[in-house]
Protein backbone atom coordinates (compact mmCIF):
# COMPACT_ATOMS: atom_id res chain seq x y z
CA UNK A 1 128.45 296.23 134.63
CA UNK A 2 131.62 298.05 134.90
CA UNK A 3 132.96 299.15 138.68
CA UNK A 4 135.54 301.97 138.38
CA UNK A 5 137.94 303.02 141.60
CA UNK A 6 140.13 305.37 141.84
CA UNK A 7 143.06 302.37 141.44
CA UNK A 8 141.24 300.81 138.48
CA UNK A 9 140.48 303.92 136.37
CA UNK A 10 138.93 303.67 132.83
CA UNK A 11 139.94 305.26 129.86
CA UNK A 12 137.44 307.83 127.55
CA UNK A 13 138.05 305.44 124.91
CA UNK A 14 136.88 302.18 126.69
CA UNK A 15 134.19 304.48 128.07
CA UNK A 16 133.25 305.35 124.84
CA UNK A 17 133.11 301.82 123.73
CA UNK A 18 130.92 300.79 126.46
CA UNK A 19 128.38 303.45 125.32
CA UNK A 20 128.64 302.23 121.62
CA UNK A 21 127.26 298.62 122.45
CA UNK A 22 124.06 300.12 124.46
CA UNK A 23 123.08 303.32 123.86
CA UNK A 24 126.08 304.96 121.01
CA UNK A 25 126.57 307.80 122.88
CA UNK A 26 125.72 307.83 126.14
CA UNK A 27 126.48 305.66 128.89
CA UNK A 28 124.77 305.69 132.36
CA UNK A 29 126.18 305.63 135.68
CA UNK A 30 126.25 305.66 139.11
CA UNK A 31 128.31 307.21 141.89
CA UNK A 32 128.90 306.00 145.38
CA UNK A 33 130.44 309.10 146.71
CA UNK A 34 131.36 307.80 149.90
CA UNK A 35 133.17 304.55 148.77
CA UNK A 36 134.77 305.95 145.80
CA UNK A 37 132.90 303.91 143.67
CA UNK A 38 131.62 304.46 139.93
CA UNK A 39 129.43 301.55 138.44
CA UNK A 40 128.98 301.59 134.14
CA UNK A 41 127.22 300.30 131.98
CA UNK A 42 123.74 299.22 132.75
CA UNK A 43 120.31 299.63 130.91
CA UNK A 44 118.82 301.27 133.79
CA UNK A 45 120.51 303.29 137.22
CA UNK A 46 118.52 301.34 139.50
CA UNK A 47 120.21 298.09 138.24
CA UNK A 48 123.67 299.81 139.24
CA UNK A 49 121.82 301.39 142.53
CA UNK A 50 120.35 297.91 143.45
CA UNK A 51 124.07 296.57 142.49
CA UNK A 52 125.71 299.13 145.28
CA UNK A 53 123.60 298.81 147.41
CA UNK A 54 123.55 294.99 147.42
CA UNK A 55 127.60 295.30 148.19
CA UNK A 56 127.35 297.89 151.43
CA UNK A 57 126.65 301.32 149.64
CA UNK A 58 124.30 303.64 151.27
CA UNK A 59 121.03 305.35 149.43
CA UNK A 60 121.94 308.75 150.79
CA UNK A 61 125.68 308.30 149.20
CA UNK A 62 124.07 306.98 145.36
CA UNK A 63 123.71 309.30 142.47
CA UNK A 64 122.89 308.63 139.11
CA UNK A 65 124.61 310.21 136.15
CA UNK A 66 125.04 309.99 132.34
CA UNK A 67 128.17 310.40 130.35
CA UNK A 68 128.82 311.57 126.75
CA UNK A 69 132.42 310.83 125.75
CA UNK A 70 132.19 312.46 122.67
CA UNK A 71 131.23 316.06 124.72
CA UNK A 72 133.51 318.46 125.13
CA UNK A 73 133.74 320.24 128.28
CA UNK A 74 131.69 319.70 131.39
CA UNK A 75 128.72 318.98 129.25
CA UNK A 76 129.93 315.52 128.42
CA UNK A 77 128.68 314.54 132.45
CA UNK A 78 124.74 314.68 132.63
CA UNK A 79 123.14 315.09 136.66
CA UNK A 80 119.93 313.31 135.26
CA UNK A 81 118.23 310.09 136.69
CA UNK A 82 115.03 308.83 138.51
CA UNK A 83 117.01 307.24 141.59
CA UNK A 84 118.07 310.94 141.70
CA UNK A 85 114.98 311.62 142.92
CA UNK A 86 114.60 311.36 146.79
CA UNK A 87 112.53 314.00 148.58
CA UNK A 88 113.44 312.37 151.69
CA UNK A 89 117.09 313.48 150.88
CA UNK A 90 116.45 316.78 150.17
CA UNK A 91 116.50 316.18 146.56
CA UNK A 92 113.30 316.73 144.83
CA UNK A 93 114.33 316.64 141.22
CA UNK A 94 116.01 313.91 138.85
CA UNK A 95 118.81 315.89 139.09
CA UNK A 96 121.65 316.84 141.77
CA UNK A 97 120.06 320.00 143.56
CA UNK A 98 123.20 320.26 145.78
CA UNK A 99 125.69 322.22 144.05
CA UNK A 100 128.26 320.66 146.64
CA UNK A 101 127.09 317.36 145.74
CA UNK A 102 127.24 317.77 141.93
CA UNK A 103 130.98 319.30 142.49
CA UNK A 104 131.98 316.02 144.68
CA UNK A 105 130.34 313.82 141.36
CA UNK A 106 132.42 315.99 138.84
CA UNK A 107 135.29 315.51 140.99
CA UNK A 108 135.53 311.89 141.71
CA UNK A 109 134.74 311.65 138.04
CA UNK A 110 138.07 313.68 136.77
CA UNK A 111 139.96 311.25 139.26
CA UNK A 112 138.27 308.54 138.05
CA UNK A 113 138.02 308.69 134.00
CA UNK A 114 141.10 309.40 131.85
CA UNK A 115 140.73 311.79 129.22
């Protein structure tokens, strides 16, 4: 797996490598929104949630994403996994109901990945 801070962005390209050697063009992720924190390159977003949350991250902060590098526009990030889905949250889907919550993902993202 592949952690990503702010200080230690990645590029699209190495992103888009990453995705090559697991799934070609699509690579999953997960967010810790309150750390700053973006973990790559897993077959599964519980292996990066378990990961996380092994190292301090909270449940309520963890949100699992998919990203297309070759996407254009906001497409190319995907608000679509099963640790996503947390009734006890508030979220009932495997999605990001919140649109505040999806706009902090897309954000920490654009700081995150160079493109």
């Amino acid at each position: 797996m592949r952690s990503v801070t702010e200080p230690e962005t990645i590029t699209l390209d190495e992103i888009r490598l990453l995705a090559q050697t697991r799934f070609g063009d699509m690579i999953k992720g997960v967010v810790d929104l309150e750390r700053g924190i973006l973990l790559l390159d897993a077959d599964l977003h519980a292996d990066q949630e378990a990961a996380l949350l092994a190292d301090g991250s909270k449940q309520a902060n963890l949100w699992g994403i998919n990203l297309y590098p070759d996407v254009n526009g906001d497409d190319w990030l995907e608000f679509d996994s099963m640790i996503n889905l947390r009734p006890s949250f508030g979220n009932r889907s495997r999605g990001v109901d919140d649109a505040g919550t999806r706009a902090a993902i897309a954000a920490l993202i654009d700081r995150m990945v160079r493109r």
